[in-house]
C-alpha atoms as a PDB file:
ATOM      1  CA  UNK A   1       3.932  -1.312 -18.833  1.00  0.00           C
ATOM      2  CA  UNK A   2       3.161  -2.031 -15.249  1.00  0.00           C
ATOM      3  CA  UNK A   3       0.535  -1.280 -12.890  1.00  0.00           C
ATOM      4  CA  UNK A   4       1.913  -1.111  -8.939  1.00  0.00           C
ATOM      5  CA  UNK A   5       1.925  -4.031  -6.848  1.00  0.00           C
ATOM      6  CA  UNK A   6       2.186  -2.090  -3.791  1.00  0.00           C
ATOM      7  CA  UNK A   7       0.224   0.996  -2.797  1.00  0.00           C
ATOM      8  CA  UNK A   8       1.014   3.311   0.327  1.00  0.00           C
ATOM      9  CA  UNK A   9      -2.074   4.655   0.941  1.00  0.00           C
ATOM     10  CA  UNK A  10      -1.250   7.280   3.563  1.00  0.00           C
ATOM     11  CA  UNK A  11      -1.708   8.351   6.379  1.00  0.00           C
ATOM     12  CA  UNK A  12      -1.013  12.223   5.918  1.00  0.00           C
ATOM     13  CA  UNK A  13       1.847  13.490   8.308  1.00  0.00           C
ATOM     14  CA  UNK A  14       2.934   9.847   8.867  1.00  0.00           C
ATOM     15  CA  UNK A  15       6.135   9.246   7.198  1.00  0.00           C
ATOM     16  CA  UNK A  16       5.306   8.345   3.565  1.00  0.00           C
ATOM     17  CA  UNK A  17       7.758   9.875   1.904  1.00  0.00           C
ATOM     18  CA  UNK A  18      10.447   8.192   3.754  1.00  0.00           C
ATOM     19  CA  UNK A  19       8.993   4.896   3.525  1.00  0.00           C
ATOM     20  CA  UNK A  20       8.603   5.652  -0.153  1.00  0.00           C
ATOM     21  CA  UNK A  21      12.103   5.938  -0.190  1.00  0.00           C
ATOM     22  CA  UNK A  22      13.075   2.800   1.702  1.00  0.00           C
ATOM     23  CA  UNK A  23      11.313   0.498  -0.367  1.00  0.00           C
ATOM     24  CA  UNK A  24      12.770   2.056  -3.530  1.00  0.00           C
ATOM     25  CA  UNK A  25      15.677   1.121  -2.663  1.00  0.00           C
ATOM     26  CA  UNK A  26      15.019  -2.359  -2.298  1.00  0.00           C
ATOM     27  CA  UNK A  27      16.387  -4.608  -5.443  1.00  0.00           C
ATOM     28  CA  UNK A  28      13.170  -6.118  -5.750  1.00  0.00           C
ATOM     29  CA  UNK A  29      11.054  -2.754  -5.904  1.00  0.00           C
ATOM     30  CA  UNK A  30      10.595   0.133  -7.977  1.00  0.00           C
ATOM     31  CA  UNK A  31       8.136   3.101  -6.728  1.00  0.00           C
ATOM     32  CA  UNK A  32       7.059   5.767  -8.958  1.00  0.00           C
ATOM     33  CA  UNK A  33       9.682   8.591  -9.397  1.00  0.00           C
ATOM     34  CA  UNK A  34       6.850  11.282  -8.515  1.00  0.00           C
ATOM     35  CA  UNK A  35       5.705  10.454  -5.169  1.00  0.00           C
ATOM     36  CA  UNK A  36       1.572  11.042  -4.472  1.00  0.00           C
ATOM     37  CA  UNK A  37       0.316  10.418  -7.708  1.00  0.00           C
ATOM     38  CA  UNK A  38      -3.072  10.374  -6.807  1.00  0.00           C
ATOM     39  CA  UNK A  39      -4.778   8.798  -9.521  1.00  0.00           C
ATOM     40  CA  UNK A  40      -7.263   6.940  -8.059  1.00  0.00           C
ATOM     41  CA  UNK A  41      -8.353  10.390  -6.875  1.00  0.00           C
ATOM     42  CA  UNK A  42     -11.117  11.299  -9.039  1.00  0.00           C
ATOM     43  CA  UNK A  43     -10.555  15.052  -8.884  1.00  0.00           C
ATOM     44  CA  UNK A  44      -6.536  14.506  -9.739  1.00  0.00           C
ATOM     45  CA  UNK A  45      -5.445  11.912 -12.212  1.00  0.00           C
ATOM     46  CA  UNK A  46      -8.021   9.519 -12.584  1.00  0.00           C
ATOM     47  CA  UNK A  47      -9.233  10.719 -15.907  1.00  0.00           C
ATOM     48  CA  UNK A  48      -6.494  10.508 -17.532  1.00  0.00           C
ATOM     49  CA  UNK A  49      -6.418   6.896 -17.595  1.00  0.00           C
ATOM     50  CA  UNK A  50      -4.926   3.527 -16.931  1.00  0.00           C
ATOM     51  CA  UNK A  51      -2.333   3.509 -19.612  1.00  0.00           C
ATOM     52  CA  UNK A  52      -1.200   6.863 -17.892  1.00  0.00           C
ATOM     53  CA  UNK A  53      -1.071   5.154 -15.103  1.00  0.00           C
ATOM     54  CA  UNK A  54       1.390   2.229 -15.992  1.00  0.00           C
ATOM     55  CA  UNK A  55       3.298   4.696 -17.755  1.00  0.00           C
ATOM     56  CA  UNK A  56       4.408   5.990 -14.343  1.00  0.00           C
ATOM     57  CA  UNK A  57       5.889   2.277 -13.411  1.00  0.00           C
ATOM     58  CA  UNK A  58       8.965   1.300 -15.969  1.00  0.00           C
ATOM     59  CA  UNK A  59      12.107  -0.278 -15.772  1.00  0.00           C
ATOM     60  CA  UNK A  60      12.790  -3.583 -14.520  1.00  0.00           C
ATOM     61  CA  UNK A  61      11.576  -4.612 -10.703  1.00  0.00           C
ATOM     62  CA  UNK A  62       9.610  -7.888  -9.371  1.00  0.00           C
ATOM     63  CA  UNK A  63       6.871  -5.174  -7.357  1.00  0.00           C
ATOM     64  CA  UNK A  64       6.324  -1.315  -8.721  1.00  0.00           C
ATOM     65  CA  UNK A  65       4.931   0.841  -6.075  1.00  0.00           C
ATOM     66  CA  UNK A  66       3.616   4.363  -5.361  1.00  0.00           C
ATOM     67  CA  UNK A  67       2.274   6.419  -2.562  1.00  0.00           C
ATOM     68  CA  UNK A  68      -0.498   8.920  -2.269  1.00  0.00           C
ATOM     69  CA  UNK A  69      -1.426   9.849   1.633  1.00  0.00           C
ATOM     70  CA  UNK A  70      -4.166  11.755  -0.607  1.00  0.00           C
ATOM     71  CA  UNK A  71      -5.714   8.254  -0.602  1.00  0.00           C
ATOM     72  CA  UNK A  72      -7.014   8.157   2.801  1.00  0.00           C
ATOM     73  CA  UNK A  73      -8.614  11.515   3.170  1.00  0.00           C
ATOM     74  CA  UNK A  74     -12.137  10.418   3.231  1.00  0.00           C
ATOM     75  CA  UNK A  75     -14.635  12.181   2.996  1.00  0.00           C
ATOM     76  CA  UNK A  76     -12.548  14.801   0.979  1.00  0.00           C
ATOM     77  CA  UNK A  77     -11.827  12.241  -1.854  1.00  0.00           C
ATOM     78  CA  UNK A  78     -14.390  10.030  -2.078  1.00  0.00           C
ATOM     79  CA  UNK A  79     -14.968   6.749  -4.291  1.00  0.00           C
ATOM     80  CA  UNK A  80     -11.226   6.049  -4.180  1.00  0.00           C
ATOM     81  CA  UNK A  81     -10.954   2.022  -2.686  1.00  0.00           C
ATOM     82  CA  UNK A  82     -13.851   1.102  -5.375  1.00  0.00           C
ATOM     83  CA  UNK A  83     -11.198   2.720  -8.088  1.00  0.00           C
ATOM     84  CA  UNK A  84      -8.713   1.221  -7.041  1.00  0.00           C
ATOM     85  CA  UNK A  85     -10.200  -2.481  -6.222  1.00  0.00           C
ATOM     86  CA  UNK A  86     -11.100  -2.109  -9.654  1.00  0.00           C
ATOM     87  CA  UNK A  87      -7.887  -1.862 -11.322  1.00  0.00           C
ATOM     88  CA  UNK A  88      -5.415  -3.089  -9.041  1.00  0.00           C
ATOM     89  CA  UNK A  89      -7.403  -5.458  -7.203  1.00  0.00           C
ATOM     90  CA  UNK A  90      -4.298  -8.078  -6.623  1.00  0.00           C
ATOM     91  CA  UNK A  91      -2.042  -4.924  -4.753  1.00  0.00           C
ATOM     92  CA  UNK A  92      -0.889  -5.255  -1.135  1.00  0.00           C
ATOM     93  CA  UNK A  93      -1.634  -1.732   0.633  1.00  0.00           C
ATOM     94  CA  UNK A  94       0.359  -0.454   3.708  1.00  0.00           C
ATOM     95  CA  UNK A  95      -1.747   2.178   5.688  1.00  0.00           C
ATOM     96  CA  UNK A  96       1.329   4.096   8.302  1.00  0.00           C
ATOM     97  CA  UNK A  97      -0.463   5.790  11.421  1.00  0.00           C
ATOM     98  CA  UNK A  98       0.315   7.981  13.907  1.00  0.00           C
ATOM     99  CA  UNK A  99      -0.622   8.733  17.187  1.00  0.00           C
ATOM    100  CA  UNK A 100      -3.229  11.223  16.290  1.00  0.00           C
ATOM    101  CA  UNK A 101      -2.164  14.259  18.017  1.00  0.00           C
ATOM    102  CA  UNK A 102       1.076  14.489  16.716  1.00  0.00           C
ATOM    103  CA  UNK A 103      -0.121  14.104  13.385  1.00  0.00           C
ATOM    104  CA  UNK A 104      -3.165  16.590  13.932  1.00  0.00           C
ATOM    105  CA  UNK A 105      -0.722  19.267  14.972  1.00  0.00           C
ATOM    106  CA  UNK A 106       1.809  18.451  11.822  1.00  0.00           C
ATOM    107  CA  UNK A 107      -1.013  18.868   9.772  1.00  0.00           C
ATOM    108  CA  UNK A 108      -1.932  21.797  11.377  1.00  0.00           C
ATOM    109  CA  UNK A 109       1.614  23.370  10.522  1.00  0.00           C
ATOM    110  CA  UNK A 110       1.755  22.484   7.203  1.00  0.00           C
ATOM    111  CA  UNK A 111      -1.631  24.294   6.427  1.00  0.00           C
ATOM    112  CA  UNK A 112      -0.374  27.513   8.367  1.00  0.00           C
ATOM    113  CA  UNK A 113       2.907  27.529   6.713  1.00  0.00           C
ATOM    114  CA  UNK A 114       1.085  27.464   3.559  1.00  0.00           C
ATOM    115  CA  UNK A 115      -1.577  30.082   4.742  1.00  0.00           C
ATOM    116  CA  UNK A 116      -4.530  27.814   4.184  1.00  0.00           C
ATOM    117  CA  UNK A 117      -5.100  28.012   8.284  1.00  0.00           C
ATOM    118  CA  UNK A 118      -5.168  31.007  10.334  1.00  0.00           C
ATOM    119  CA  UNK A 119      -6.925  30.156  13.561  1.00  0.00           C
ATOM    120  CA  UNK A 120      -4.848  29.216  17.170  1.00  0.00           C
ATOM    121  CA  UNK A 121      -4.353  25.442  17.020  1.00  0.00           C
ATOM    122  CA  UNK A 122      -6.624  24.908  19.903  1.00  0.00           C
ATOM    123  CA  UNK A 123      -9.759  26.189  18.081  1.00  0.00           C
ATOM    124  CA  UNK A 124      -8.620  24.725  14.860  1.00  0.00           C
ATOM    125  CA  UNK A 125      -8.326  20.833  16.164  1.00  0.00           C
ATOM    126  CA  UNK A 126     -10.976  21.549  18.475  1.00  0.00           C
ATOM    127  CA  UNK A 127     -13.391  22.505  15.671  1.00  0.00           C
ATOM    128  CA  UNK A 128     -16.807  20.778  16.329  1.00  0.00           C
ATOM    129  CA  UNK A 129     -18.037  20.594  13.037  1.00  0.00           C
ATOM    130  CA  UNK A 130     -17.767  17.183  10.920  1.00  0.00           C
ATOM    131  CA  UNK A 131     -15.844  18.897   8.498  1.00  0.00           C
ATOM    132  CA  UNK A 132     -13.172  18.790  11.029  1.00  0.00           C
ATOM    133  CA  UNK A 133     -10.355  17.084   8.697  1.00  0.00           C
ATOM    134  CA  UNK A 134      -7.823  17.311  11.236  1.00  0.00           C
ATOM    135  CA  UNK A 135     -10.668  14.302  13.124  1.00  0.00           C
ATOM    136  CA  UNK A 136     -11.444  13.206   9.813  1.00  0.00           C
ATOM    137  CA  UNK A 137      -7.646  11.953   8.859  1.00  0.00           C
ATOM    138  CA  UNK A 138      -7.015  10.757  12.460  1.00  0.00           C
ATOM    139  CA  UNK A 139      -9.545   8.237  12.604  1.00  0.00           C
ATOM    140  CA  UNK A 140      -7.571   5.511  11.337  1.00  0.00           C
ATOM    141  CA  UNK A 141     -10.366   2.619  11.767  1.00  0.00           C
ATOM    142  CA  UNK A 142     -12.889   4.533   9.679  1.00  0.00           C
ATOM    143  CA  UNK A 143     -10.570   5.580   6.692  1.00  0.00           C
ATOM    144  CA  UNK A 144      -9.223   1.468   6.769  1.00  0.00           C
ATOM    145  CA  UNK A 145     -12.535   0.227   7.063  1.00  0.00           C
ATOM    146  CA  UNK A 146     -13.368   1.566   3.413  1.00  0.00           C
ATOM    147  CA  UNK A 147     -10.678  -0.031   2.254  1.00  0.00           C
ATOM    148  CA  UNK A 148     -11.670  -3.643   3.876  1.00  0.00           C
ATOM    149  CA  UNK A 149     -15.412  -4.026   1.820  1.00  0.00           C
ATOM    150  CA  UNK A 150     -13.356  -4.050  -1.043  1.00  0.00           C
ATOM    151  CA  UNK A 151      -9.893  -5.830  -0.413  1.00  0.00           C
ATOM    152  CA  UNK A 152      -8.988  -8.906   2.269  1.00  0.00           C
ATOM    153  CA  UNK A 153      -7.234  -8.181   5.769  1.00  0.00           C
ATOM    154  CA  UNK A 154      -4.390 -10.317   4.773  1.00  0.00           C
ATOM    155  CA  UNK A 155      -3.819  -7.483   1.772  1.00  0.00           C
ATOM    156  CA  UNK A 156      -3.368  -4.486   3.989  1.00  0.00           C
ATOM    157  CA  UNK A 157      -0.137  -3.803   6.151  1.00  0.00           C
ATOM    158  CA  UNK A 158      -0.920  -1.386   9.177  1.00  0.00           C
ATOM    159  CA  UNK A 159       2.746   0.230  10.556  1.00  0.00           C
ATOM    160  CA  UNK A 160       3.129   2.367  13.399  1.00  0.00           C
ATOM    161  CA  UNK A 161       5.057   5.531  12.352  1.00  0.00           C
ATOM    162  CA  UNK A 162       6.797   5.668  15.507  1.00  0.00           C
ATOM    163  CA  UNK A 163       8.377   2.266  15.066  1.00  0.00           C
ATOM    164  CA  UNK A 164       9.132   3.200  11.439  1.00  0.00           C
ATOM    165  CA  UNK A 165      11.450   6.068  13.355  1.00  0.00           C
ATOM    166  CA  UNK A 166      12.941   4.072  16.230  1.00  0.00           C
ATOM    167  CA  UNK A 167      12.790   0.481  15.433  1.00  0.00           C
ATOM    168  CA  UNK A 168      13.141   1.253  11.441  1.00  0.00           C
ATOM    169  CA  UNK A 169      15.001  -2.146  10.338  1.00  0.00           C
ATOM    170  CA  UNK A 170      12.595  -4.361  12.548  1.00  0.00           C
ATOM    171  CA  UNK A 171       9.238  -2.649  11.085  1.00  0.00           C
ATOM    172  CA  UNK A 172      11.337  -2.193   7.633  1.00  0.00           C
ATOM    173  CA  UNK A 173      11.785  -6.342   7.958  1.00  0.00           C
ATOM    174  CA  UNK A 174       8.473  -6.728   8.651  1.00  0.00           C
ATOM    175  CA  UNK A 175       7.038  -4.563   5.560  1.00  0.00           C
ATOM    176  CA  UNK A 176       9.371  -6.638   3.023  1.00  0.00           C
ATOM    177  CA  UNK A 177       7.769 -10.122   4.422  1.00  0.00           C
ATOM    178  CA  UNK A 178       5.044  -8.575   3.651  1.00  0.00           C
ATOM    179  CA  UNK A 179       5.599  -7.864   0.267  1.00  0.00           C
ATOM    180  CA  UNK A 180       7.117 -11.316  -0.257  1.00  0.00           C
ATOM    181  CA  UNK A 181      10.916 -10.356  -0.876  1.00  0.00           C
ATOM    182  CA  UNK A 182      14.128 -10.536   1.152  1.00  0.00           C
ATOM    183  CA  UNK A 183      13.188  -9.507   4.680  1.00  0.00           C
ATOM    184  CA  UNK A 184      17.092  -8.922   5.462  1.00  0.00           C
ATOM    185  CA  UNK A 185      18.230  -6.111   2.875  1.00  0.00           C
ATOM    186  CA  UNK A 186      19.443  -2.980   4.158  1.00  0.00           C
ATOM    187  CA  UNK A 187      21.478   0.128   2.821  1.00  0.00           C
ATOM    188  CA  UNK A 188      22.842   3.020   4.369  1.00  0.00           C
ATOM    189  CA  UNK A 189      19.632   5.129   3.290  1.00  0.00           C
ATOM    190  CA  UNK A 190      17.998   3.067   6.306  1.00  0.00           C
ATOM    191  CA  UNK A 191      19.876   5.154   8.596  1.00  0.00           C
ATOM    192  CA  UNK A 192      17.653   8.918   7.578  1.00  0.00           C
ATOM    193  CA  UNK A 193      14.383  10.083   8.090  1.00  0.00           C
ATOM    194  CA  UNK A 194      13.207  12.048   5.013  1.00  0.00           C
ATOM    195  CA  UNK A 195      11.036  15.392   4.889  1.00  0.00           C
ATOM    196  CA  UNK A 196      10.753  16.198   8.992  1.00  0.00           C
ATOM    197  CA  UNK A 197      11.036  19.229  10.501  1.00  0.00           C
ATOM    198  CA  UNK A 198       9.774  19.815  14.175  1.00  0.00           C
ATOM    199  CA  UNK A 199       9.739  23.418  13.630  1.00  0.00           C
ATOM    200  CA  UNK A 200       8.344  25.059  10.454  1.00  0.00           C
ATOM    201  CA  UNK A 201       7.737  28.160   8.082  1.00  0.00           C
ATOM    202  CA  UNK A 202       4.642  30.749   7.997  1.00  0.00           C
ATOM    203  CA  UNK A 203       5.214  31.892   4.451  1.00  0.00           C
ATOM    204  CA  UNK A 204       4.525  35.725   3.895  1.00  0.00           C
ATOM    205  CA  UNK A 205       2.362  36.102   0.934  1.00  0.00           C
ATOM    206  CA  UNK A 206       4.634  36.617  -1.956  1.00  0.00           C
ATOM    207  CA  UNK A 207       6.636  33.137  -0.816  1.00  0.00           C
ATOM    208  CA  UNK A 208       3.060  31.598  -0.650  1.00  0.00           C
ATOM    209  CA  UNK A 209       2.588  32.789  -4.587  1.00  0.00           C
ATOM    210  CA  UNK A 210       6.214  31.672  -5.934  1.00  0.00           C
ATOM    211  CA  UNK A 211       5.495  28.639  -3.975  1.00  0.00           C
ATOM    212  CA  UNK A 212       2.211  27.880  -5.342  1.00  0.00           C
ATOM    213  CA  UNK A 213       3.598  28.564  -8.727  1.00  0.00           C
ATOM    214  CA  UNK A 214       6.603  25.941  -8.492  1.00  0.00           C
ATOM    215  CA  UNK A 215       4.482  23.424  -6.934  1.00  0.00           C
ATOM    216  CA  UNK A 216       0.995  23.550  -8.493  1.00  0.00           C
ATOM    217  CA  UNK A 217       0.380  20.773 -10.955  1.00  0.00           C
ATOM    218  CA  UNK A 218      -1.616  23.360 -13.305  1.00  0.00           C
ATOM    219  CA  UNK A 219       1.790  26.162 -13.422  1.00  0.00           C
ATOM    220  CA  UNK A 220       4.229  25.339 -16.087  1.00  0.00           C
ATOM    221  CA  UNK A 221       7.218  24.594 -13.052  1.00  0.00           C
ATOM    222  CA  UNK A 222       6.116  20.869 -13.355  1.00  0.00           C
ATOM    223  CA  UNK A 223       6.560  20.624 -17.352  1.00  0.00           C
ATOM    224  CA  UNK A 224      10.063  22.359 -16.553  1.00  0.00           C
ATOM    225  CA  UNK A 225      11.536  19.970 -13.968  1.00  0.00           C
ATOM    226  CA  UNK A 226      12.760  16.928 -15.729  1.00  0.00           C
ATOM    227  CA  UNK A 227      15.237  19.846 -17.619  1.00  0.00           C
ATOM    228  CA  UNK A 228      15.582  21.632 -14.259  1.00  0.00           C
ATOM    229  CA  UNK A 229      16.576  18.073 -12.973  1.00  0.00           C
ATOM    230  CA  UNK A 230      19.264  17.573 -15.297  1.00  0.00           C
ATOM    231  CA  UNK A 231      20.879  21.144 -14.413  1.00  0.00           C
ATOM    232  CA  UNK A 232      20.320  20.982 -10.518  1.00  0.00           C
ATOM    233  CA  UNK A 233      20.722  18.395  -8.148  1.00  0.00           C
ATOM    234  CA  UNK A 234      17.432  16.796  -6.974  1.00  0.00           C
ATOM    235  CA  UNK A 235      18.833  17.559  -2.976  1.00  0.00           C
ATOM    236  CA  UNK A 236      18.985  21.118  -3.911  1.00  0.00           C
ATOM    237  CA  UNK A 237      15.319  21.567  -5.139  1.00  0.00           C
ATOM    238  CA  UNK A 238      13.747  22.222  -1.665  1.00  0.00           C
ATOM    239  CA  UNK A 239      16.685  24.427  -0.506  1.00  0.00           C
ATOM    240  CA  UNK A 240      16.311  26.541  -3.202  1.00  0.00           C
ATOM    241  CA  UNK A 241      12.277  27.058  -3.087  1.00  0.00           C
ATOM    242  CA  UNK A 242      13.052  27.445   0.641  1.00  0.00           C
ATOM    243  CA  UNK A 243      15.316  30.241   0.189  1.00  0.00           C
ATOM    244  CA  UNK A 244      12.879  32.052  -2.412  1.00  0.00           C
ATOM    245  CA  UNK A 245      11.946  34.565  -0.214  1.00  0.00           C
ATOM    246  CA  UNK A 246      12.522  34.885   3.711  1.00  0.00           C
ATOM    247  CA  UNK A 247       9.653  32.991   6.099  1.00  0.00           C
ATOM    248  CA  UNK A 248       9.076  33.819   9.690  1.00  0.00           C
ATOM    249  CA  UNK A 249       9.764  30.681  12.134  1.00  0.00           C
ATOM    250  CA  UNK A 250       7.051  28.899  13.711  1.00  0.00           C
ATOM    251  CA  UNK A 251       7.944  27.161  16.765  1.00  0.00           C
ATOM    252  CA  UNK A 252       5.657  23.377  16.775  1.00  0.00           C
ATOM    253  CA  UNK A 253       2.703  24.330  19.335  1.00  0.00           C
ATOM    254  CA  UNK A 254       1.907  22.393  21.900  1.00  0.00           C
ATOM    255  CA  UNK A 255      -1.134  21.160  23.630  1.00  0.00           C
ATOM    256  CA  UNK A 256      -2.192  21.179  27.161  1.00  0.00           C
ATOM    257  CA  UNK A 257      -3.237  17.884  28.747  1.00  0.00           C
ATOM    258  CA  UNK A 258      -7.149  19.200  28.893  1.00  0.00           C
ATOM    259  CA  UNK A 259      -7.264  19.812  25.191  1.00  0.00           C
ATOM    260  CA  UNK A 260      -5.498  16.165  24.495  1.00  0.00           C
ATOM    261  CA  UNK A 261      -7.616  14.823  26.188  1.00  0.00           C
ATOM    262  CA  UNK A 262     -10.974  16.148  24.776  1.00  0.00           C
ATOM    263  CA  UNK A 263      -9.232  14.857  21.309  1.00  0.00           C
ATOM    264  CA  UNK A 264      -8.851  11.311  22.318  1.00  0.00           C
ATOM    265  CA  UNK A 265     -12.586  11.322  23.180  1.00  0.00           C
ATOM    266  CA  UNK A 266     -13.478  12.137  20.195  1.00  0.00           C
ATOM    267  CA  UNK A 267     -11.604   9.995  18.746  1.00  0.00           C
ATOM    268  CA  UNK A 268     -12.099   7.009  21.597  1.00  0.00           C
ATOM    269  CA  UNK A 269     -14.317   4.552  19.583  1.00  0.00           C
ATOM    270  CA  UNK A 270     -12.073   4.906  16.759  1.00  0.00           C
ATOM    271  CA  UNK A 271      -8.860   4.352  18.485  1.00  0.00           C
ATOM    272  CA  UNK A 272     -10.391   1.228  20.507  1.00  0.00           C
ATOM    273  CA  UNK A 273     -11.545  -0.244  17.148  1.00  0.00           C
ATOM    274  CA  UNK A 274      -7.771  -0.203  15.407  1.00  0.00           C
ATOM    275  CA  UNK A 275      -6.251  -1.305  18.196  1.00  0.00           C
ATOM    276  CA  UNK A 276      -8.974  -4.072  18.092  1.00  0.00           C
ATOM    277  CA  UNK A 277      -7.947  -4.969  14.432  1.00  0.00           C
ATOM    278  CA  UNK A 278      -4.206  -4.023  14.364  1.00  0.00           C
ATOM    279  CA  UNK A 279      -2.772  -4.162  18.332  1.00  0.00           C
ATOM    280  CA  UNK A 280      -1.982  -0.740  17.753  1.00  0.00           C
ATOM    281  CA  UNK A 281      -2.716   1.537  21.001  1.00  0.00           C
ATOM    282  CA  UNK A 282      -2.813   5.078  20.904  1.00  0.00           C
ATOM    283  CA  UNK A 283      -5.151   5.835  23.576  1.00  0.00           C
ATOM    284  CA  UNK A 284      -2.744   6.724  26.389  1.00  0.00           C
ATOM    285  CA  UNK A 285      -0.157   8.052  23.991  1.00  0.00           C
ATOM    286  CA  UNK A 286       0.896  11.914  25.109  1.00  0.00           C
ATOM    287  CA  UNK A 287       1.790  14.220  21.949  1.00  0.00           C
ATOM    288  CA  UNK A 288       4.794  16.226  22.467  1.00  0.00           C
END
């Protein structure tokens, strides 16, 4: 058994699961078949255990990996570098950001498709309160600066999500250097982006409930799917949840130039101190 070499520890909205994907594919890496694990999230997995934990990680690969964008959600999940420092303290972490907008208003979607958010986006991201999460998950510096009292610069890889999309082999090159294995492999899976949508679902409520039930670790769907796997094609999964019941399209809103820029105030200090520690420069960036 194995513990994971490499952890990507979010950020939410930023392209995770197709970077998951990429570096499974890799000859010299092996990420866990269930993506966002979340162990080292107290209120998830943690209790049940490091040998739990390895068991995820089998087969035969020089680096075993996993990704949890769950991870950098501070202050929701708390505790979870000082868990993790203490059980994998040798791992190399990449961190993938965003610029924040666009990420804000993908999380937005997601939590109105699911019904979990019902106010006009404007109010929502503009929420004053610091239990603003859409703030809380943008601030890039303050959720990688937990991360740094507990493990060295040199073990943390910070990747611009928007290079991941349009310069994917050059930022793909530079993630396996990283990692220490052959900067030059590609494959034809290099070529898609995986789990993007710029237009989504509001789910009525009984696609909401048949949702929740296929999806929710606690319903009896997840004990079912390694059969269900066997009898339907993994590609299929999604467009059969999806076409449960009927949804009502959501076109992706978009924000005026007043309320982007009362975001990027409040997230100024923030933004200046990642570019000051990565080069990465969101602070003129315009969401579309």
């Amino acid at each position: 058994m194995n513990f994971p070499g490499v952890i990507i520890i979010g950020a939410q909205k930023c392209g995770t699961s197709s970077l998951h994907k990429y570096l499974d594919r890799h000859p010299d890496i092996q990420m866990s078949a269930q993506k966002e694990l979340n162990f080292f999230s107290e209120e998830y997995q943690w209790k049940k255990g490091a040998d739990w934990y390895k068991r995820q990680f089998s087969g035969r690969a020089r680096i075993y990996g996993e990704s949890s964008p769950g991870y950098t959600m501070y202050p929701v999940r708390q505790g979870v570098p000082e868990r993790m420092h203490e059980l994998v303290p040798d791992a190399k972490l990449i961190y993938l950001v965003r610029d924040p907008i666009k990420r804000m208003i993908s999380h937005y979607l997601d939590r109105f498709k699911a019904g979990r958010e019902h106010r006009p986006v404007e109010q929502a991201l503009l929420d004053p309160s610091d239990d603003n999460f859409y703030i809380r998950y943008s601030q890039y510096y303050a959720q990688l600066s937990r991360y740094l009292d507990f493990y060295p610069r040199t073990a943390l890889h910070v990747e611009n999500a928007s290079r991941l999309k349009n310069d994917r082999h050059s930022a793909l090159r530079e993630i396996f250097r990283f990692l220490d294995v052959d900067p030059d492999f590609t494959c034809p899976e290099f070529d898609k982006m995986h789990n993007v949508s710029d237009a989504k679902l509001k789910r009525r409520k009984p696609r909401r409930i048949v949702r929740r039930f296929l999806l929710d670790k606690h319903s009896i769907y997840p004990r079912l799917k390694p059969w269900l796997a066997a009898l339907i094609p993994k590609a299929r999964h999604s467009a059969i949840i999806e076409g449960l019941i009927p949804g009502t399209a959501v076109d992706r809103p978009r924000l005026d130039s007043a309320v982007q820029t009362r975001i990027r105030e409040r997230l100024a200090d923030d933004l200046r101190r990642l570019r000051d520690l990565t080069g990465i420069d969101f602070t003129e960036n315009a969401a579309a």
